[in-house]
Protein backbone atom coordinates (compact mmCIF):
# COMPACT_ATOMS: atom_id res chain seq x y z
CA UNK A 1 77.82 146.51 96.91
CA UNK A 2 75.85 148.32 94.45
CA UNK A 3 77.43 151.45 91.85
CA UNK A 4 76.35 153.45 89.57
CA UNK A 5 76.71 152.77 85.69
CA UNK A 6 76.53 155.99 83.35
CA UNK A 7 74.25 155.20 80.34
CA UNK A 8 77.71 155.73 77.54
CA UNK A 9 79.61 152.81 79.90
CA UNK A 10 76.49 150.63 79.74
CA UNK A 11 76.32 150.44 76.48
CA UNK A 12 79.64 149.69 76.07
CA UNK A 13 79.93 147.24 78.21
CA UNK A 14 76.09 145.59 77.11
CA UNK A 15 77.84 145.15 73.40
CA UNK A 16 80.74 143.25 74.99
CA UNK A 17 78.22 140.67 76.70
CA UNK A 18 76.75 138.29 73.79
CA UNK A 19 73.39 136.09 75.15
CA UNK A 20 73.40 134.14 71.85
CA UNK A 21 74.44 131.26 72.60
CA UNK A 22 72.65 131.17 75.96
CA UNK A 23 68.85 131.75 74.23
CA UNK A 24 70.03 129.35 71.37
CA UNK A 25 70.31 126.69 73.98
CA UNK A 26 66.77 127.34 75.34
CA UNK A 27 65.30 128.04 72.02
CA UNK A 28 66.24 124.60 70.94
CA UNK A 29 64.03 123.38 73.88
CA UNK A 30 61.04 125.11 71.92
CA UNK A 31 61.54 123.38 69.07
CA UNK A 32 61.98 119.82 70.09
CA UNK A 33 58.96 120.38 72.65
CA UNK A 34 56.09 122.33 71.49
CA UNK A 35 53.84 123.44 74.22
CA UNK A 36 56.38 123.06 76.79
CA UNK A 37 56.02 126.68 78.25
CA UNK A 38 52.44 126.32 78.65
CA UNK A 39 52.27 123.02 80.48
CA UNK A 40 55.19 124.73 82.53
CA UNK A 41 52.83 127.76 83.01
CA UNK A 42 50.12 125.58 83.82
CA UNK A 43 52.10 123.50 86.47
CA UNK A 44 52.47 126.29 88.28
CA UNK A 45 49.63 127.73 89.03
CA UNK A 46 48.64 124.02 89.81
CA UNK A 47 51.39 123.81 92.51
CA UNK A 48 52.41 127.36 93.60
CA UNK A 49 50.44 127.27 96.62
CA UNK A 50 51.47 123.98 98.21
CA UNK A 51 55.16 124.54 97.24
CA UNK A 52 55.44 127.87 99.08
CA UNK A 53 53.61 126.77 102.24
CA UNK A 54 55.17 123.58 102.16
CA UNK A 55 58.75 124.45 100.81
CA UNK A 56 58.91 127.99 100.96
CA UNK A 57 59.74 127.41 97.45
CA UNK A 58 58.27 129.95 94.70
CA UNK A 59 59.03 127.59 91.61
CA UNK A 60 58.37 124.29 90.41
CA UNK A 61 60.02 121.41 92.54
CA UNK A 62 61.81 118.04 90.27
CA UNK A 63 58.70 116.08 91.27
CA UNK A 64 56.99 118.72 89.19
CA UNK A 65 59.38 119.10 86.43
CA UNK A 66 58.89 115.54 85.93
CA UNK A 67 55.47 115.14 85.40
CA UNK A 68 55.66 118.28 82.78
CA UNK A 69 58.55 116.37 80.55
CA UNK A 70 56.93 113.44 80.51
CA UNK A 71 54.27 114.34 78.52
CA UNK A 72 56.54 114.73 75.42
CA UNK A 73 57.45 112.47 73.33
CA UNK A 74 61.27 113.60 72.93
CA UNK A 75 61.71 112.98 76.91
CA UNK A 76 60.06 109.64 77.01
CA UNK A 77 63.33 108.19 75.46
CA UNK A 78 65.47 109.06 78.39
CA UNK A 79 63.77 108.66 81.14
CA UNK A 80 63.14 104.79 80.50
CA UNK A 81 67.16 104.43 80.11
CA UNK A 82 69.45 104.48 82.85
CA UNK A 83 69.07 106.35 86.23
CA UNK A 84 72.47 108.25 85.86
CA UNK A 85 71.50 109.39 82.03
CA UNK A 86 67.86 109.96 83.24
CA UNK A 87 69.20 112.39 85.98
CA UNK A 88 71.42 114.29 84.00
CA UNK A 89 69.04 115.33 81.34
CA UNK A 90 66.35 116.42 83.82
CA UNK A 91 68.87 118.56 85.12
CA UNK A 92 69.54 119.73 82.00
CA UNK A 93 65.92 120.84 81.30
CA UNK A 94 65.33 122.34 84.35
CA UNK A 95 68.29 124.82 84.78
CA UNK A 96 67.34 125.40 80.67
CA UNK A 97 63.34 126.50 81.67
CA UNK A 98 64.06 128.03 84.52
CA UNK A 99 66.02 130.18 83.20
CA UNK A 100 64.04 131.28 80.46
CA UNK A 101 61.57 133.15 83.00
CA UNK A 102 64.51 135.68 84.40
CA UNK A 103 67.56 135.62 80.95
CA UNK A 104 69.97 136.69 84.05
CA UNK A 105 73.12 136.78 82.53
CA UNK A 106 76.21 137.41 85.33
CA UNK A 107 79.83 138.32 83.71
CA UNK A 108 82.63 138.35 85.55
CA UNK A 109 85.41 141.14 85.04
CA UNK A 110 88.92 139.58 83.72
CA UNK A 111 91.20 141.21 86.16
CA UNK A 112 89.17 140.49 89.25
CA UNK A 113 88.32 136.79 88.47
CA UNK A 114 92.07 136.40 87.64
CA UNK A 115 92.43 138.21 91.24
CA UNK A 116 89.68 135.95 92.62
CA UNK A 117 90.69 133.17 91.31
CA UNK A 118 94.02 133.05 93.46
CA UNK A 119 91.94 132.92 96.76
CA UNK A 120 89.76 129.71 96.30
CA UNK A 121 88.28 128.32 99.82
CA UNK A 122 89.11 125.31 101.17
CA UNK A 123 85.70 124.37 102.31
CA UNK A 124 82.16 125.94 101.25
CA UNK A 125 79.04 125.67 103.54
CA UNK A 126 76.37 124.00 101.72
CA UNK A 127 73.47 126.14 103.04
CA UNK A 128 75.42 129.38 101.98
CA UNK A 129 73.68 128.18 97.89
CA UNK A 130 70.86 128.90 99.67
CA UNK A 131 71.23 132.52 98.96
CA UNK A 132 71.90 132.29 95.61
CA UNK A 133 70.78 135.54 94.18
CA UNK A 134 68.02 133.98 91.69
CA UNK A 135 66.91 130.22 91.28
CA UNK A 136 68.86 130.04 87.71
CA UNK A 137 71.21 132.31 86.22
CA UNK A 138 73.96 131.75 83.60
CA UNK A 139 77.53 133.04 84.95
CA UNK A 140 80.12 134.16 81.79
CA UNK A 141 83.36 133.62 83.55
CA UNK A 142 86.64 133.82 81.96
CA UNK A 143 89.39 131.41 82.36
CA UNK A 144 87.13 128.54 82.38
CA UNK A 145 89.13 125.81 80.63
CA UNK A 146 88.40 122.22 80.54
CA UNK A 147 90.62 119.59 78.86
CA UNK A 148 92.54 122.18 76.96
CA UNK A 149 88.55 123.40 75.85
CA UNK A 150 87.72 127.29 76.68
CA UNK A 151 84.01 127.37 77.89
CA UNK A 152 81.74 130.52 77.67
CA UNK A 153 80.32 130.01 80.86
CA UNK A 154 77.83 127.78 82.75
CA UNK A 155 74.19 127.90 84.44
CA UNK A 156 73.61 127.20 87.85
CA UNK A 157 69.98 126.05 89.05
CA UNK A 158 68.46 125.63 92.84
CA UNK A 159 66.59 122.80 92.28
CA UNK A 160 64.23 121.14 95.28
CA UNK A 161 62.73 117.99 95.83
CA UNK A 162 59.82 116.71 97.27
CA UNK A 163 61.31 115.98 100.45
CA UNK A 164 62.26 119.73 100.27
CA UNK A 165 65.94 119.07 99.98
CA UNK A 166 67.66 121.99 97.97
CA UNK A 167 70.08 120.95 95.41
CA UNK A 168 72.86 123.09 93.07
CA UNK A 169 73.29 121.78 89.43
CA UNK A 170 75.65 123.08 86.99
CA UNK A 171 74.79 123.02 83.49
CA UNK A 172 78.47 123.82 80.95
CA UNK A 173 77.90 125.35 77.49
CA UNK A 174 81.08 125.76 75.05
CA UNK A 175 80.91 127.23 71.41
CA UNK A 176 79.57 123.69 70.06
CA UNK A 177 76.34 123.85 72.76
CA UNK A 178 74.98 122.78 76.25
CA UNK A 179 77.43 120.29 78.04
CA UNK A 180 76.48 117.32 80.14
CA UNK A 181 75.49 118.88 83.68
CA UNK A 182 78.21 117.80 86.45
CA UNK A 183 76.54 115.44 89.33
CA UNK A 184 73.94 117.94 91.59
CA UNK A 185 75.81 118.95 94.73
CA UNK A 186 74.24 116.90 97.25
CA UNK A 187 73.38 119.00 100.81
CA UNK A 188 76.45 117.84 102.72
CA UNK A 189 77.58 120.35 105.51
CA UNK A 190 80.46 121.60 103.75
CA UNK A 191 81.81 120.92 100.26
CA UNK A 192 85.79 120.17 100.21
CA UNK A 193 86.73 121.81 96.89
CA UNK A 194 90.24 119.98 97.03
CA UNK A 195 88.38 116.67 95.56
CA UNK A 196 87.41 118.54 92.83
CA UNK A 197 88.99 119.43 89.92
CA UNK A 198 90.13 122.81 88.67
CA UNK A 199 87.60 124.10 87.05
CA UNK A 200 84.82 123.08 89.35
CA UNK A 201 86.87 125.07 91.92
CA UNK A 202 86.56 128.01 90.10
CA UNK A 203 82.91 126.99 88.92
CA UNK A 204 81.76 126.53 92.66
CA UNK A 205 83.75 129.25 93.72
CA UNK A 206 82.11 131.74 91.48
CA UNK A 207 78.97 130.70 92.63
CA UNK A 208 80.00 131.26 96.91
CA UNK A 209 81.23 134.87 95.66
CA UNK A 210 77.45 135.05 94.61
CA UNK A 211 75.95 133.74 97.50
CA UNK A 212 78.45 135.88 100.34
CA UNK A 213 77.73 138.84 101.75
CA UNK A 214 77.80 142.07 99.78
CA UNK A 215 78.85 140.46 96.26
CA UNK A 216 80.22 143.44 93.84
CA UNK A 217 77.25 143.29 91.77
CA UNK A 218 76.18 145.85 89.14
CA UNK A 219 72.91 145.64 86.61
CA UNK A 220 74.23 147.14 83.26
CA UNK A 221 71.15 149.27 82.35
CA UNK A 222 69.77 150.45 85.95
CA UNK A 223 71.85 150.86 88.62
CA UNK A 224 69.28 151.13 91.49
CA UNK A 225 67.74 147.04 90.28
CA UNK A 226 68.35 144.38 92.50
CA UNK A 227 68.97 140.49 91.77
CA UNK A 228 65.79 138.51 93.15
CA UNK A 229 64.16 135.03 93.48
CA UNK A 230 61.17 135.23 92.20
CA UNK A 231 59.36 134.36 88.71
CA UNK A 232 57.58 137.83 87.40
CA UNK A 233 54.08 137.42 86.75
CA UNK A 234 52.02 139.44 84.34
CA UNK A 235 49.00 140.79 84.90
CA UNK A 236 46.61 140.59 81.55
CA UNK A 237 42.98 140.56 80.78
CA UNK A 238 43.31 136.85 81.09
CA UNK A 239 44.53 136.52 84.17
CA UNK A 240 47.86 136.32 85.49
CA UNK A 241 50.45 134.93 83.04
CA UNK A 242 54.38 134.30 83.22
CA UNK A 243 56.24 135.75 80.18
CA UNK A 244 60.20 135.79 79.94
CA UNK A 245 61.73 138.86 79.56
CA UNK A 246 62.07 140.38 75.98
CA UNK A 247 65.74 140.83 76.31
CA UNK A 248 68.03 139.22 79.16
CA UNK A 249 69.34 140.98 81.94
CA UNK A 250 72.78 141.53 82.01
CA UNK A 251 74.85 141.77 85.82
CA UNK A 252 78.50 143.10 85.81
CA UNK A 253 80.47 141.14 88.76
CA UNK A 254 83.80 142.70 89.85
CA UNK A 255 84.22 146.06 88.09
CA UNK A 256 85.20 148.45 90.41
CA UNK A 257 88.06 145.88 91.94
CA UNK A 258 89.08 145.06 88.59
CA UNK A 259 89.24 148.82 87.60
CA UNK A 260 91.79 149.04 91.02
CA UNK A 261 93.74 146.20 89.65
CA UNK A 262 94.23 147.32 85.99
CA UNK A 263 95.08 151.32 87.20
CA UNK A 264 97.82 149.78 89.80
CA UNK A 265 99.09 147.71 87.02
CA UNK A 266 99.75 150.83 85.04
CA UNK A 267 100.67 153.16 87.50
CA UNK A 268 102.15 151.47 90.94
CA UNK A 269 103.32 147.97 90.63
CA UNK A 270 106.51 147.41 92.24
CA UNK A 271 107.60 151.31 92.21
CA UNK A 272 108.76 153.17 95.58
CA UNK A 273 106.24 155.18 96.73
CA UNK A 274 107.38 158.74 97.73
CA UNK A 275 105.95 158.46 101.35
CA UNK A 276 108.07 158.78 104.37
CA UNK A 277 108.90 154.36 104.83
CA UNK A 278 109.82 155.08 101.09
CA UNK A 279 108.75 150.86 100.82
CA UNK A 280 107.88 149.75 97.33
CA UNK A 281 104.23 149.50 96.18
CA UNK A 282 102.55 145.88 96.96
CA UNK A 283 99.47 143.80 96.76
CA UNK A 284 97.83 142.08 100.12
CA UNK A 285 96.27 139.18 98.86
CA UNK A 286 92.62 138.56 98.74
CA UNK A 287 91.32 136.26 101.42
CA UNK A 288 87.86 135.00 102.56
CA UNK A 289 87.05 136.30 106.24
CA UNK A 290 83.71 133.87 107.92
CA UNK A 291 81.83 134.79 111.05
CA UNK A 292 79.14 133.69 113.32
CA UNK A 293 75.77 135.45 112.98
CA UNK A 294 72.81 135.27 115.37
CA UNK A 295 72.58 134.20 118.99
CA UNK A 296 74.81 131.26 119.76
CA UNK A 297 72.69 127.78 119.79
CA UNK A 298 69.80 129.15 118.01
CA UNK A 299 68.62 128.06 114.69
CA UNK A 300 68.93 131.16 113.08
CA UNK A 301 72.67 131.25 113.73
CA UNK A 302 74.16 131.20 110.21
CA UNK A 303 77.71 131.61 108.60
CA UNK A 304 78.51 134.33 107.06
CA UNK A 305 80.88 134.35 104.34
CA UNK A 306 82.83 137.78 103.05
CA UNK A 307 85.72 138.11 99.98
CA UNK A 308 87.71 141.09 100.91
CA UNK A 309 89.78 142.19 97.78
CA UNK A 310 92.98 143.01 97.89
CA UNK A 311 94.77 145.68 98.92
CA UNK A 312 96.81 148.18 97.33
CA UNK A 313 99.54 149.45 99.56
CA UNK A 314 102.08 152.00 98.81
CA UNK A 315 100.36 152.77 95.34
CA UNK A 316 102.55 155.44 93.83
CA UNK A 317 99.48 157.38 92.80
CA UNK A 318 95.70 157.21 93.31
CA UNK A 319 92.40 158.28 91.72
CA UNK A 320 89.20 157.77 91.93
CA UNK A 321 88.25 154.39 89.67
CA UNK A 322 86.92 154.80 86.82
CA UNK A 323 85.92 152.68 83.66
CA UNK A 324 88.52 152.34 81.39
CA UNK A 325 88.08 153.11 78.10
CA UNK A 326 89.25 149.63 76.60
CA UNK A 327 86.80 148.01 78.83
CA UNK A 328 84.30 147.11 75.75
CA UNK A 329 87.69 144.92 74.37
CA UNK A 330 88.20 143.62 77.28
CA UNK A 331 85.02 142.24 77.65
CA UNK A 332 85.40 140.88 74.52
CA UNK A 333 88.27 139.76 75.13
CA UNK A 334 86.98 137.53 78.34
């Protein structure tokens, strides 16, 4: 579900989005490993091919990412110690790189993912990741608290292995810098979110809004762009050359729903409405409706996965959404 942004709201809402802390965290990869992005850039050239036709995979697989890291010095530490250490701080690099190439920064809006929030699944379908809009993008969610510890947000990374397994690895970053990344997500069937804790409910939650079908998604600066998978390449005298972004890309998650919520807040909760039941103005909760698509036993039968918002019933009085004009302090506020 796709809107249009007016330039004026963009802006506003563009200045209540910071990416500081996000490009600190990579630029602090520059620094301890000089080079890095070119041996990246070189890897892939070296491997595109084969990873595609064997994977259908347009980025580097952890096989790859491997061999890159170890030629530095500063990784060499870490991956003689201990499996469990070893595999964290891979995943760290990885979601940290890949990232780099697309800046994709998603923010959820405060009233929805407080609306959201109150609908968590019991069970996710592992292959639904599999449509994660981009291989790595960093999602600013409010409400993320940890051990009494607000977080600004977290990165989530497709990452593939050899074997051509797909794997989803969340990286956390707080005000003090980049977190130890939570276990990958092995591919089970489904993932029971009730043995996890809170906020990896939310966390994994945020990402199946992502992933379902028709995800309230709006770029800040062009309304017509669309998320996608794939690394940009440059074209340039040279040759063909991968570049990140100048500036990141910022995606606005939930606006129109939470422009509903705040304007029924304000104008219809719990009043009578002047209709002929004469019942008082409610809320039907948001739910998560799955279906079957494709023709039964076939392997491209998948399951699809929809959030339907709540609805307003009853509301006293209605107009079209609109931004509100606090929305730049709210955003700040998230």
């Amino acid at each position: 579900m796709f809107s249009k942004i007016s330039n004026g709201q963009a802006k506003k809402i563009d200045n209540g989005i910071s990416s500081k802390i996000p490009l600190d965290a990579v630029n602090e990869i520059s620094r301890s490993m000089p080079g890095i992005w070119r041996e990246i850039e070189e890897k892939y050239w070296e491997v595109r091919d084969i990873n595609i036709s064997r994977h259908s995979f347009y980025f580097l697989t952890d096989y790859d990412w491997l061999n890159v890291f170890s030629k530095f010095s500063s990784t060499r530490v870490w991956m003689c110690a201990d499996p469990i250490k070893r595999y964290k701080d891979l995943s760290k690099l990885i979601a940290l790189c890949t990232w780099r190439y697309k800046q994709s920064i998603y923010s959820f809006d405060a009233d929805f993912a407080e609306m959201f929030l109150e609908s968590i699944p019991k069970k996710i379908p592992m292959d639904a990741f599999k449509k994660l809009p981009e291989l790595s993008l960093y999602i600013k969610m409010p409400y993320l608290i940890i051990d009494n510890a607000s977080f600004d947000g977290f990165w989530v990374t497709q990452i593939q292995n050899e074997s051509g397994v797909l794997n989803i690895s969340i990286l956390l970053l707080s005000d003090d810098g980049v977190k130890d990344c939570m276990e990958r997500i092995s591919p089970d069937a489904f993932i029971n979110l009730r043995d996890y804790p809170t906020h990896i409910q939310h966390m994994l939650s945020a990402i199946y809004y992502l992933c379902s079908e028709q995800p309230e998604i709006n770029n800040v600066s062009n309304s017509r762009k669309r998320p996608n998978r794939y690394i940009d390449v440059t074209s340039t005298r040279h040759g063909d050359r991968l570049f990140p972004p100048a500036k990141p890309t910022y995606w606005l998650i939930g606006v129109e729903t939470g422009e509903k919520v705040r304007h029924y807040r304000m104008n219809g909760a719990g009043k009578r409405s002047t209709n002929f039941n004469g019942r008082r103005s409610h809320v039907r909760r948001a739910h998560w409706n799955h279906y079957w698509h494709g023709p039964r036993d076939s392997k491209h039968r998948e399951l699809v996965a929809q959030w339907l918002p709540a609805q307003f019933v009853n509301e006293v009085i209605y107009k079209e959404p609109r931004f509100a004009d606090n929305y730049e302090d709210a955003m700040l506020a998230a």
